[in-house]
Protein backbone atom coordinates (compact mmCIF):
# COMPACT_ATOMS: atom_id res chain seq x y z
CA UNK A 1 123.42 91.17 110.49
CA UNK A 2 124.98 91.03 106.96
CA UNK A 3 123.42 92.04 103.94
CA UNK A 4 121.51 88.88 102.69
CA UNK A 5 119.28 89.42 106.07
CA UNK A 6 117.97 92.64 104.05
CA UNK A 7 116.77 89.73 101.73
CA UNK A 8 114.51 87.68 103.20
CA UNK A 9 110.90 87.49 102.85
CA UNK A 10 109.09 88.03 104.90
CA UNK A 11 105.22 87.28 105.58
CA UNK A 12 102.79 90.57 105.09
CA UNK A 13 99.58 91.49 106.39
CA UNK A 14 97.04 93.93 104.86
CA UNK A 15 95.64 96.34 107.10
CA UNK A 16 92.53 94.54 107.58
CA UNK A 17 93.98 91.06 108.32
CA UNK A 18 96.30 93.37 110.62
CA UNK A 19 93.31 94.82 111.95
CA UNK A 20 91.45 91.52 112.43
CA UNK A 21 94.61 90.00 114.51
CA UNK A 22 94.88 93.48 116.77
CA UNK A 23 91.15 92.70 117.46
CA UNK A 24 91.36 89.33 118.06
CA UNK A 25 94.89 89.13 120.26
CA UNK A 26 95.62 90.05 124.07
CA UNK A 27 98.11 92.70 123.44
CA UNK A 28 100.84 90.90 124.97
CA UNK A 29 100.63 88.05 122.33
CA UNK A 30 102.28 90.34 119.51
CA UNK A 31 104.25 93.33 119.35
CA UNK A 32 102.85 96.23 117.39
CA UNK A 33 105.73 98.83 116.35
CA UNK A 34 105.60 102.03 115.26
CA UNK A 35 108.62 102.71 113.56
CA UNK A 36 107.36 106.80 112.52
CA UNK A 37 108.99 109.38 114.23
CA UNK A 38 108.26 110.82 117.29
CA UNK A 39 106.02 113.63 116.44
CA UNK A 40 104.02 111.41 114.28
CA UNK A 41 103.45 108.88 117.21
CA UNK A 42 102.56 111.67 119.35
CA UNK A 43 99.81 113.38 116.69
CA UNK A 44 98.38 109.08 116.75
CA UNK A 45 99.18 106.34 117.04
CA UNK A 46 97.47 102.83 117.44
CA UNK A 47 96.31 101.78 121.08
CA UNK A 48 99.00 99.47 122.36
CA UNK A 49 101.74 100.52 119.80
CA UNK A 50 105.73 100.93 120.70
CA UNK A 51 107.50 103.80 119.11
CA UNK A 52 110.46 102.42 117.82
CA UNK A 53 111.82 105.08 115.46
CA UNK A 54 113.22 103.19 111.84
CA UNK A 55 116.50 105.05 112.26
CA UNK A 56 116.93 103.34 115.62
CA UNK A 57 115.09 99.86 114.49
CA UNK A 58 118.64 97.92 114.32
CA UNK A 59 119.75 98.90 117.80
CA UNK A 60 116.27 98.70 119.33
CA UNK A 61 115.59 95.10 117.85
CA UNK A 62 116.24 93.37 121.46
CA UNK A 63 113.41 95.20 122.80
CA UNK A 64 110.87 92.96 120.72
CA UNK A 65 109.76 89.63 122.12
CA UNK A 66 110.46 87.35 118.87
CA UNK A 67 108.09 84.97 120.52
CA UNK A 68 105.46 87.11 119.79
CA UNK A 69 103.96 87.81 116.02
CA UNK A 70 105.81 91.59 115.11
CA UNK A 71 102.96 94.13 113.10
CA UNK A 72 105.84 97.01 112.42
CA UNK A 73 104.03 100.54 110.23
């Protein structure tokens, strides 16, 4: 990963088109991360959601399907 990758757009959602595709998907057609930490996730989180602490994103990152649409909050 070099710098320029920190670059790139990338497409958004707003929380209710976010919302809409959650409601709309099987959960195994996306992959919806939670990159808070730990105690956050554990106070709530979304149904279906993977806790993938941002401080361990870049290590974690094979654990994502790419094939699969990525919702990250």
């Amino acid at each position: 990963m070099g710098i320029m990758d920190f670059f790139v757009s990338v497409p958004t959602l707003s929380a209710e088109e976010a919302r809409r595709l959650i409601e709309s998907q099987d959960m195994d057609r996306y992959n919806l991360i939670d990159v808070r930490q730990p105690k956050e996730y554990a106070e709530q989180h979304l149904p279906g959601a993977r806790l993938i602490p941002l401080g361990e994103l870049k290590e974690r990152v094979g654990e994502i399907d790419p094939a699969n649409p990525t919702i990250v909050y």
